[in-house]
C-alpha atoms as a PDB file:
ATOM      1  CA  UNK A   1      12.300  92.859  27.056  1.00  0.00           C
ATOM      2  CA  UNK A   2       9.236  92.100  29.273  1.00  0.00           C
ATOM      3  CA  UNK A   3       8.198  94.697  31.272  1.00  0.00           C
ATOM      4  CA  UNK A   4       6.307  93.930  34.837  1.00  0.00           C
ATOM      5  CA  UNK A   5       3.493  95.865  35.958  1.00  0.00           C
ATOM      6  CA  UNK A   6       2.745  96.422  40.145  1.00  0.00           C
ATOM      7  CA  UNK A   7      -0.134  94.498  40.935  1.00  0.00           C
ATOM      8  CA  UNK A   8      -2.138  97.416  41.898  1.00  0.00           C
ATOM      9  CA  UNK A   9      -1.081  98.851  38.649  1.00  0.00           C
ATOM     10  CA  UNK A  10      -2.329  96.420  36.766  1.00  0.00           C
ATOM     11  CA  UNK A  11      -5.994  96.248  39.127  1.00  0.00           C
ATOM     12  CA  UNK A  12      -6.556  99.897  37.890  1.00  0.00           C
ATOM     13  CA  UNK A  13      -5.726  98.917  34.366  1.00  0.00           C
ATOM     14  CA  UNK A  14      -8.436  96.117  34.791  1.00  0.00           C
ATOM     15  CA  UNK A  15     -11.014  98.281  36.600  1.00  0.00           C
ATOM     16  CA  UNK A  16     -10.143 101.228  33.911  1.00  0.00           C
ATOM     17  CA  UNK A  17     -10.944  98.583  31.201  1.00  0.00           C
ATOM     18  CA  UNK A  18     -14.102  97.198  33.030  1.00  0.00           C
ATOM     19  CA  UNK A  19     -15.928 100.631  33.469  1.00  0.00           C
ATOM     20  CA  UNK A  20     -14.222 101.934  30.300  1.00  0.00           C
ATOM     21  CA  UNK A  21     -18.237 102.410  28.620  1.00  0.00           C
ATOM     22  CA  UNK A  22     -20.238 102.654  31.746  1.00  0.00           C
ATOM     23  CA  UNK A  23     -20.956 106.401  30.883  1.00  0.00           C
ATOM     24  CA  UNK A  24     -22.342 105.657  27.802  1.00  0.00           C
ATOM     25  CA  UNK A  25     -24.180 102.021  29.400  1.00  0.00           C
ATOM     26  CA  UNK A  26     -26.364 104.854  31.557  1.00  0.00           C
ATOM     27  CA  UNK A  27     -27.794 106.355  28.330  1.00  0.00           C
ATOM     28  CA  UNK A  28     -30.248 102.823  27.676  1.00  0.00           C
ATOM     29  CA  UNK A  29     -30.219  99.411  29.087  1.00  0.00           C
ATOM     30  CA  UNK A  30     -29.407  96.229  27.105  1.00  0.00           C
ATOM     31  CA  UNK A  31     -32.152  93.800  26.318  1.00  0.00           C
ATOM     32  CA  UNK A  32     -30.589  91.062  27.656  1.00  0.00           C
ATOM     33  CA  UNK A  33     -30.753  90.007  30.870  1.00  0.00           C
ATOM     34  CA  UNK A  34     -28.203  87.770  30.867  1.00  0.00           C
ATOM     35  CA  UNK A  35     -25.490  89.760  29.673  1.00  0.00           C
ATOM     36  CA  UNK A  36     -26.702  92.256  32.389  1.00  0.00           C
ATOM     37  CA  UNK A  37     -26.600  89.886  35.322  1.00  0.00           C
ATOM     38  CA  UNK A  38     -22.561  88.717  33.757  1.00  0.00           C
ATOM     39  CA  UNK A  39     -21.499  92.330  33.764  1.00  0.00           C
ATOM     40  CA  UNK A  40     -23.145  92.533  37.485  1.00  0.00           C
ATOM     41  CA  UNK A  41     -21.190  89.447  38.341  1.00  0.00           C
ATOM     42  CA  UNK A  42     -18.096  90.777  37.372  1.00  0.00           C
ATOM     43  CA  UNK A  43     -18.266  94.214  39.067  1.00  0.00           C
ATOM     44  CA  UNK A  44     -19.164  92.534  41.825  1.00  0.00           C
ATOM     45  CA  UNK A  45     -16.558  90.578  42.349  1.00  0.00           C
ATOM     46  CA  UNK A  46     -14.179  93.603  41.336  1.00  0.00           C
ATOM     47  CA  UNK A  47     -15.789  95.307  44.088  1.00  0.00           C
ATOM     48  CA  UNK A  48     -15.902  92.883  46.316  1.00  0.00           C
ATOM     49  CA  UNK A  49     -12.031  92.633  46.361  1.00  0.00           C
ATOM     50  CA  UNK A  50     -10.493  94.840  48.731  1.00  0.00           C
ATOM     51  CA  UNK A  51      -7.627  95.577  46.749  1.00  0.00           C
ATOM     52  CA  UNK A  52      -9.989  97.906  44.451  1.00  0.00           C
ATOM     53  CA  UNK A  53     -10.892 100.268  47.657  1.00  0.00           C
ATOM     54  CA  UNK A  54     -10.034  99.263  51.134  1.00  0.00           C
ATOM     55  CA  UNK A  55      -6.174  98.366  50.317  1.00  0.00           C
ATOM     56  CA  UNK A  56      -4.815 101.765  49.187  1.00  0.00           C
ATOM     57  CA  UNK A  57      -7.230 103.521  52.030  1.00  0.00           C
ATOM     58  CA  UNK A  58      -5.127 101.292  54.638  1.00  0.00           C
ATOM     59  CA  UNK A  59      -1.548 102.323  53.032  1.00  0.00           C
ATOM     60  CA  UNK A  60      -2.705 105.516  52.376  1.00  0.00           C
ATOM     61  CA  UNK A  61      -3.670 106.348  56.107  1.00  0.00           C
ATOM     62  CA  UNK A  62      -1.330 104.140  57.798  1.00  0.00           C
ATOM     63  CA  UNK A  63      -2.847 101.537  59.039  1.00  0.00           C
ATOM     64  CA  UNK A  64      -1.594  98.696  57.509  1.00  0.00           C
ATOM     65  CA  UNK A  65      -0.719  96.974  60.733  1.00  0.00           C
ATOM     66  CA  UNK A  66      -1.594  93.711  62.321  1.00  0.00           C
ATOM     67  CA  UNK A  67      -3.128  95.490  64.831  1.00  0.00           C
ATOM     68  CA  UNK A  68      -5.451  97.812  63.006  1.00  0.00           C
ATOM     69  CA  UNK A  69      -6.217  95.500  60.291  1.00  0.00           C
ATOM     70  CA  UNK A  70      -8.087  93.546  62.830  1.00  0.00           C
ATOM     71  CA  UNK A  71      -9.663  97.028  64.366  1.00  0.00           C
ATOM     72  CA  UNK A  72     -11.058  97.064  60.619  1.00  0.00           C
ATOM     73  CA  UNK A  73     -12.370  93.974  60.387  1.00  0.00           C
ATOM     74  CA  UNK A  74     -13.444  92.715  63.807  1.00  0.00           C
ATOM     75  CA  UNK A  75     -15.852  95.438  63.720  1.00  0.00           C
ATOM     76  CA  UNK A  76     -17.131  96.536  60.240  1.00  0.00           C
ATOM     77  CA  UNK A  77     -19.560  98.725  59.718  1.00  0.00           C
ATOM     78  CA  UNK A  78     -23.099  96.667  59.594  1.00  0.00           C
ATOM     79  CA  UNK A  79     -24.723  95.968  55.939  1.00  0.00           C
ATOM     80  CA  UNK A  80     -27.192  93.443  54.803  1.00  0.00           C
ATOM     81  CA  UNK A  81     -25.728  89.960  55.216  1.00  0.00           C
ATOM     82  CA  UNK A  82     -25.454  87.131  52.513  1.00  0.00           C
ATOM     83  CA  UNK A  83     -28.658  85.093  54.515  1.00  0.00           C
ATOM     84  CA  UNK A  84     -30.330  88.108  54.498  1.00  0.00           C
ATOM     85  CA  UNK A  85     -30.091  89.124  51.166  1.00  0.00           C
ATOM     86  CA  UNK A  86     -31.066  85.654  50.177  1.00  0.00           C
ATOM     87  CA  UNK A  87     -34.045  85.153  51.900  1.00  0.00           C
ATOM     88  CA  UNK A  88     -35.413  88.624  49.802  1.00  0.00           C
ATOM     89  CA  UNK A  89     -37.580  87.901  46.666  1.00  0.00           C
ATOM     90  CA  UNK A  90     -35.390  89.498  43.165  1.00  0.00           C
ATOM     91  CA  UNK A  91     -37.050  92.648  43.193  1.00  0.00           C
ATOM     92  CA  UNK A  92     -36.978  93.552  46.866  1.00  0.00           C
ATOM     93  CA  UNK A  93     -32.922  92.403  46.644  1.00  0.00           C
ATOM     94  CA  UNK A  94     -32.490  94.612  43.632  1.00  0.00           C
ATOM     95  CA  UNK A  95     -34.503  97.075  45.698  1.00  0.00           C
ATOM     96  CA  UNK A  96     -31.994  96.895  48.719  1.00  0.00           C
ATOM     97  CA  UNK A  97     -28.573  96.898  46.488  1.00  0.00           C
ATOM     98  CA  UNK A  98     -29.872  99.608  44.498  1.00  0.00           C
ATOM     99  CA  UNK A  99     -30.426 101.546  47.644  1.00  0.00           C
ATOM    100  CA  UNK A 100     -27.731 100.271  49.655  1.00  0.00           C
ATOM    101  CA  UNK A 101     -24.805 101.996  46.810  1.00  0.00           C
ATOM    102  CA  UNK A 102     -26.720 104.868  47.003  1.00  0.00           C
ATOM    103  CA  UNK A 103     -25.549 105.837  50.526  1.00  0.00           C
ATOM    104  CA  UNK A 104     -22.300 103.714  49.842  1.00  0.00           C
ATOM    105  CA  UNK A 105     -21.807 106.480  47.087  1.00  0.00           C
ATOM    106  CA  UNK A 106     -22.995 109.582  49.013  1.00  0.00           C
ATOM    107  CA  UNK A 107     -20.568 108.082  52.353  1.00  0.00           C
ATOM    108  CA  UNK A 108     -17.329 108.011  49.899  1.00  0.00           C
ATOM    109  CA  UNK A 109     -17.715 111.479  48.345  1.00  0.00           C
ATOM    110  CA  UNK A 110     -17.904 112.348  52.520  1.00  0.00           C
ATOM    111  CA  UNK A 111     -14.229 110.284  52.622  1.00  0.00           C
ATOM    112  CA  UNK A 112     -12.761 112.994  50.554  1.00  0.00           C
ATOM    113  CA  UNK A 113     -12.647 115.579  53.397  1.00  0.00           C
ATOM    114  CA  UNK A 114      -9.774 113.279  54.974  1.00  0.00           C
ATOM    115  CA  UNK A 115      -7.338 113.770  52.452  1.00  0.00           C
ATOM    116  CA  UNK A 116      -5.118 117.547  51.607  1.00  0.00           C
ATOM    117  CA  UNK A 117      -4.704 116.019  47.906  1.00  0.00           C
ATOM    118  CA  UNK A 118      -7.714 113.935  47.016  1.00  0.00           C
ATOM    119  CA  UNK A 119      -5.524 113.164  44.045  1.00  0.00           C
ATOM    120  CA  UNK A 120      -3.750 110.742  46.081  1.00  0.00           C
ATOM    121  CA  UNK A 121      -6.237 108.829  45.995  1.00  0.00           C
ATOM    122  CA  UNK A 122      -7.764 107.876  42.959  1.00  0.00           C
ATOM    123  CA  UNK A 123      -9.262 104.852  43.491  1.00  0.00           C
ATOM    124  CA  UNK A 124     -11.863 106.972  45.977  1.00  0.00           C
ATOM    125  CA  UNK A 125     -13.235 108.477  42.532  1.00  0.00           C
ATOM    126  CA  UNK A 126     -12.930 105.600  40.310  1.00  0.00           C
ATOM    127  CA  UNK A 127     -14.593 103.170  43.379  1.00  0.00           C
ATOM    128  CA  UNK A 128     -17.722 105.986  43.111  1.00  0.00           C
ATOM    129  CA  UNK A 129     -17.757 105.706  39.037  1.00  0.00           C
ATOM    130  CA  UNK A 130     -18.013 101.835  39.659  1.00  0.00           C
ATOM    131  CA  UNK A 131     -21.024 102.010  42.077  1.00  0.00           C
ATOM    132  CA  UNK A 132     -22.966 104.220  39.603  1.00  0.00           C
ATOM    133  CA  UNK A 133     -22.396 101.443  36.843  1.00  0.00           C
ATOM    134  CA  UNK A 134     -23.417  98.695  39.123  1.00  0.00           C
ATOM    135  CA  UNK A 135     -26.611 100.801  39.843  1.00  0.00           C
ATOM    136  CA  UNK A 136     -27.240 101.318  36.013  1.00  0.00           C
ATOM    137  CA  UNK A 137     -27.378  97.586  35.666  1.00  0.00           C
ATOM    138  CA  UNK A 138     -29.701  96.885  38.526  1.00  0.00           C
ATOM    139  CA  UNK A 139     -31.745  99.298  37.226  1.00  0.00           C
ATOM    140  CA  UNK A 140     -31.579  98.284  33.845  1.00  0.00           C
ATOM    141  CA  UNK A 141     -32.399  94.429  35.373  1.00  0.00           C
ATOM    142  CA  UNK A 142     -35.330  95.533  37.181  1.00  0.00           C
ATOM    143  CA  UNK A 143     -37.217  96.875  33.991  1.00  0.00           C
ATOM    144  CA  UNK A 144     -37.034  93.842  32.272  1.00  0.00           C
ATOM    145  CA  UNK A 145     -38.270  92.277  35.310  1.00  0.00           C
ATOM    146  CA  UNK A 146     -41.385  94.934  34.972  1.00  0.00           C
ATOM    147  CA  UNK A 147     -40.229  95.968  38.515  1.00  0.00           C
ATOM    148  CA  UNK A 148     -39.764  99.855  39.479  1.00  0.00           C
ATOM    149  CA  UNK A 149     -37.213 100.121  42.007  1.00  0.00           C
ATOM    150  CA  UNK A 150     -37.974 102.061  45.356  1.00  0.00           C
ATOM    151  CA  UNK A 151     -35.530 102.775  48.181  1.00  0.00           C
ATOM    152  CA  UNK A 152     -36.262  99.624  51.139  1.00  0.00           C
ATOM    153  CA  UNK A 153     -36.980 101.534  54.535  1.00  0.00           C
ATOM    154  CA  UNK A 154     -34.381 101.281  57.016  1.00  0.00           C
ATOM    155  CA  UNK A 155     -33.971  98.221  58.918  1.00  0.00           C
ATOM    156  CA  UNK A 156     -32.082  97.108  61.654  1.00  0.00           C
ATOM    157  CA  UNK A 157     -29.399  94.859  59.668  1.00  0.00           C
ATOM    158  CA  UNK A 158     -28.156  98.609  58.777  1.00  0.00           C
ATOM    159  CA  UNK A 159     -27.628 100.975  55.546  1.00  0.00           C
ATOM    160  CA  UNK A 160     -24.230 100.613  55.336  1.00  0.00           C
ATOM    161  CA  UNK A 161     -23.798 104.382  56.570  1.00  0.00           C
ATOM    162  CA  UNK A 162     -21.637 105.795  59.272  1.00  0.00           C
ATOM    163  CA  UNK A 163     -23.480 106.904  62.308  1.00  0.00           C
ATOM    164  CA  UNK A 164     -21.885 108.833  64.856  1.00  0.00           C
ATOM    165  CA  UNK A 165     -23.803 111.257  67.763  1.00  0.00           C
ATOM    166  CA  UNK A 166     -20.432 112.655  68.374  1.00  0.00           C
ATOM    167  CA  UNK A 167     -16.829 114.237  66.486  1.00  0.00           C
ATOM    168  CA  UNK A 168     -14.583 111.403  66.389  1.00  0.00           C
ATOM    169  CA  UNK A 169     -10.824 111.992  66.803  1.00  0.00           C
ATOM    170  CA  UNK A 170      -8.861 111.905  63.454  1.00  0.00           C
ATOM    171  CA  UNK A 171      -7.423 108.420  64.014  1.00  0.00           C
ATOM    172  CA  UNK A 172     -10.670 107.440  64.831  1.00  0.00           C
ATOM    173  CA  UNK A 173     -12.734 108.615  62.267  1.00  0.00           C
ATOM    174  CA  UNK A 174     -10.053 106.445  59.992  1.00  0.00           C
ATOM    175  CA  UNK A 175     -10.889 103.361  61.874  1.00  0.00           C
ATOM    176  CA  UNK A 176     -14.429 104.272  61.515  1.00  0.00           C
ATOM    177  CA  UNK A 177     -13.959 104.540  57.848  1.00  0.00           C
ATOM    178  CA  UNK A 178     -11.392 101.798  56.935  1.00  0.00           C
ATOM    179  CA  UNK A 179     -14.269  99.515  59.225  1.00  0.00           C
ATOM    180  CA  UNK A 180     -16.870 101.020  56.356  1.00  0.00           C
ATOM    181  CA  UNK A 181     -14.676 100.019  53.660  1.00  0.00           C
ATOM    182  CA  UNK A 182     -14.454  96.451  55.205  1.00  0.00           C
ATOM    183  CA  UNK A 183     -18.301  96.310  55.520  1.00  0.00           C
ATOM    184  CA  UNK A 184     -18.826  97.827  52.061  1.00  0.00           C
ATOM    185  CA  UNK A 185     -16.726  95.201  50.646  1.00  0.00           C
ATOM    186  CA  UNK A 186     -17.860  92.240  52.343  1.00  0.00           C
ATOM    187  CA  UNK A 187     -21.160  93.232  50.954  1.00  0.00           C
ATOM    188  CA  UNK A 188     -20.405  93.023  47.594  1.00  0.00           C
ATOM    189  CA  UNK A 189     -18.939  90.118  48.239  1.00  0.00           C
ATOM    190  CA  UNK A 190     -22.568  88.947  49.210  1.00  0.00           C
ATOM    191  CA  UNK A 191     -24.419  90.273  46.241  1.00  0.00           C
ATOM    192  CA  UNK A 192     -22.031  88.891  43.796  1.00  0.00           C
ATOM    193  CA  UNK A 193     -22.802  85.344  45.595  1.00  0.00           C
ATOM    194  CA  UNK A 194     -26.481  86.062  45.258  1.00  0.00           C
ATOM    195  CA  UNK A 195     -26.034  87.209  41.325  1.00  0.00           C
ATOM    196  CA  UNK A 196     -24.167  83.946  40.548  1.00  0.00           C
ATOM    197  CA  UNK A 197     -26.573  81.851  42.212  1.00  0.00           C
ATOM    198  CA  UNK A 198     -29.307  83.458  39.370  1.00  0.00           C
ATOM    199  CA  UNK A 199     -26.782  82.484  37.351  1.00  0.00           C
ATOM    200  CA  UNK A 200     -26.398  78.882  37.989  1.00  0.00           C
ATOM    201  CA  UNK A 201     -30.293  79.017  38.087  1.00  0.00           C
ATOM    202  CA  UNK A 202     -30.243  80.292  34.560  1.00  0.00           C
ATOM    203  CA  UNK A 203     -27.781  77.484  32.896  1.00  0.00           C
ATOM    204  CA  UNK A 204     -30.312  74.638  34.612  1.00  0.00           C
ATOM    205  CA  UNK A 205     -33.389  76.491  33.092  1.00  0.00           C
ATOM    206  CA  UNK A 206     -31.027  76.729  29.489  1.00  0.00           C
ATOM    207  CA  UNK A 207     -30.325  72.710  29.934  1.00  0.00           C
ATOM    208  CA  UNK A 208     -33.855  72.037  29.967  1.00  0.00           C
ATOM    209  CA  UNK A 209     -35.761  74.443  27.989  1.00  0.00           C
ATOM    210  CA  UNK A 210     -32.956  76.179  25.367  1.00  0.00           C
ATOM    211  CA  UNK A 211     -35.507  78.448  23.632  1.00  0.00           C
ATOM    212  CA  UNK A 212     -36.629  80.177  27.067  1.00  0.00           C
ATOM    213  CA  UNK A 213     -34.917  83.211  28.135  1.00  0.00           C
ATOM    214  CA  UNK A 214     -33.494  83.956  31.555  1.00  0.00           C
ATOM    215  CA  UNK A 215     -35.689  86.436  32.441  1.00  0.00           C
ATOM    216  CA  UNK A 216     -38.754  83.919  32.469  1.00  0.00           C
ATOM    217  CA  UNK A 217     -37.433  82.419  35.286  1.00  0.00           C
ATOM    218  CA  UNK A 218     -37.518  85.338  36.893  1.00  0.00           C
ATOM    219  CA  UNK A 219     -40.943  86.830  36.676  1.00  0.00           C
ATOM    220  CA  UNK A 220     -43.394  86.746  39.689  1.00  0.00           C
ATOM    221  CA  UNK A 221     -45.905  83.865  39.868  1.00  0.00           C
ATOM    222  CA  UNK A 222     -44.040  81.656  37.149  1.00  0.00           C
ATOM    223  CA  UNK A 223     -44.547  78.534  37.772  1.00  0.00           C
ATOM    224  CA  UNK A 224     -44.895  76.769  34.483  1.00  0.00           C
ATOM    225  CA  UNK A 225     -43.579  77.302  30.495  1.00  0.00           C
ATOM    226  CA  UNK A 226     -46.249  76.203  28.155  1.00  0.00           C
ATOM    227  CA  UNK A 227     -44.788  73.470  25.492  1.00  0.00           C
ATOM    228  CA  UNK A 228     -44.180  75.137  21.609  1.00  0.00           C
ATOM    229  CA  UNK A 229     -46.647  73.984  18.881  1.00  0.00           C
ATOM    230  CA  UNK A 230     -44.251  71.075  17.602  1.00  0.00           C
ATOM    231  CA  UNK A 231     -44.331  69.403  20.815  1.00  0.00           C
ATOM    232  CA  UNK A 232     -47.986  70.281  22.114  1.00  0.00           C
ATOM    233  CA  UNK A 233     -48.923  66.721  20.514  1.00  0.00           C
ATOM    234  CA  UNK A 234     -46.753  65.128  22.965  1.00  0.00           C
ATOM    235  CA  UNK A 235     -48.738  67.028  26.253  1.00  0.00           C
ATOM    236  CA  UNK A 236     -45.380  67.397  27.585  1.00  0.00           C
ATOM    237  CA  UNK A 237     -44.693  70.937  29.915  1.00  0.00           C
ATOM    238  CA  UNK A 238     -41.507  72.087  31.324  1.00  0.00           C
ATOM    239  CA  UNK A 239     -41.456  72.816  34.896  1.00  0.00           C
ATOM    240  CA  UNK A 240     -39.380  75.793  35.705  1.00  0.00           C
ATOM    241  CA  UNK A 241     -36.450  74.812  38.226  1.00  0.00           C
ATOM    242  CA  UNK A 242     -36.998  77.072  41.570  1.00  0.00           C
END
């Protein structure tokens, strides 16, 4: 006999599986960069789904409604968008990801105080485990890239923190959060985009020049790949796809 799993039973099963080793992944980084920018490509878009986060938040706190589903969303809370994230060179957009979790991490363990029985709500914890893996591998991606990251100084696209001069009500500091959530998401949405256009960027390079790695593509000033000895007779160089 078959047995079904829920859907969001099976998500956590997934996400369980995914971050399974990222506790043991923070102890060194892996060599390769592009095994590091697949396993950023798949958080991301992990994260980036709102059933991982933003979902159980809205049953949770009852406001899965028409109503305030759009109060969510019409309004999120501001992060960097996709344009702006793309217009960044690769160490200043590792710089601002990097950064950006930070505060997304220290903003969810402050979602905690809304809840008698945190326990309820374990994808708050597991959501904070997943950000610290994420932030392992852009670290791990900027050393190969010889970069060392620093946290980007505020700017006015926004940190993707809540700012309030006053005490909201308790409704709406749950709009205020489930509008974070949105934001938070979207975002990762955004960086995932960003990730798999490296990606597509890598398998061009691959296609033309097999023996070159990933991360030459990558590094600062690159512009072109000198020919190996067998084919130095020829005078033939390989220009590095932008």
């Amino acid at each position: 006999m078959r047995i079904q799993l829920p859907q969001r039973t099976l998500l956590s099963m997934t996400l369980s599986l995914l971050f399974l080793n990222m506790a043991r992944a923070t102890r060194g980084c892996s060599s390769s960069s592009a095994q590091l920018l697949s396993q950023l490509l798949n958080q991301a878009n992990i994260t980036g789904n709102t059933e991982s986060l933003m979902e159980p938040y809205l049953l949770l706190q009852g406001l899965n409604t028409t109503t305030l589903r759009a109060a969510c969303t019409e309004h999120p809370v501001a992060f960097p968008s996709e344009d702006n994230l793309r217009a960044l060179s690769k160490p200043h957009f590792l710089n601002t990801v990097h950064a950006t979790l930070g505060r997304v991490w220290h903003q969810l363990g402050a979602l905690r105080q809304q809840f008698l029985n945190i326990k309820d709500f374990p994808e708050l914890k597991r959501a904070r485990g997943n950000i610290q893996g994420i932030r392992n591998n852009v670290y791990c991606l900027a050393q190969l890239l010889h970069h060392h990251l620093e946290i980007p100084e505020p700017t006015q696209a926004g940190s993707g923190a809540l700012q309030s001069t006053t005490t909201p009500s308790i409704f709406q500091a749950k709009i205020d959060s489930c509008r974070f959530l949105w934001g938070y998401h979207s975002f990762m949405g955004s960086v995932g985009k960003v990730f798999r256009g490296w990606g597509d960027g890598s398998s061009r390079r691959r296609r033309h020049s097999p023996q070159r790695s990933l991360l030459q593509g990558w590094r600062k000033g690159a512009r072109r790949i000198r020919p190996s000895r067998s084919s130095q007779s020829s005078k033939s160089r390989v220009q590095v796809p932008r």
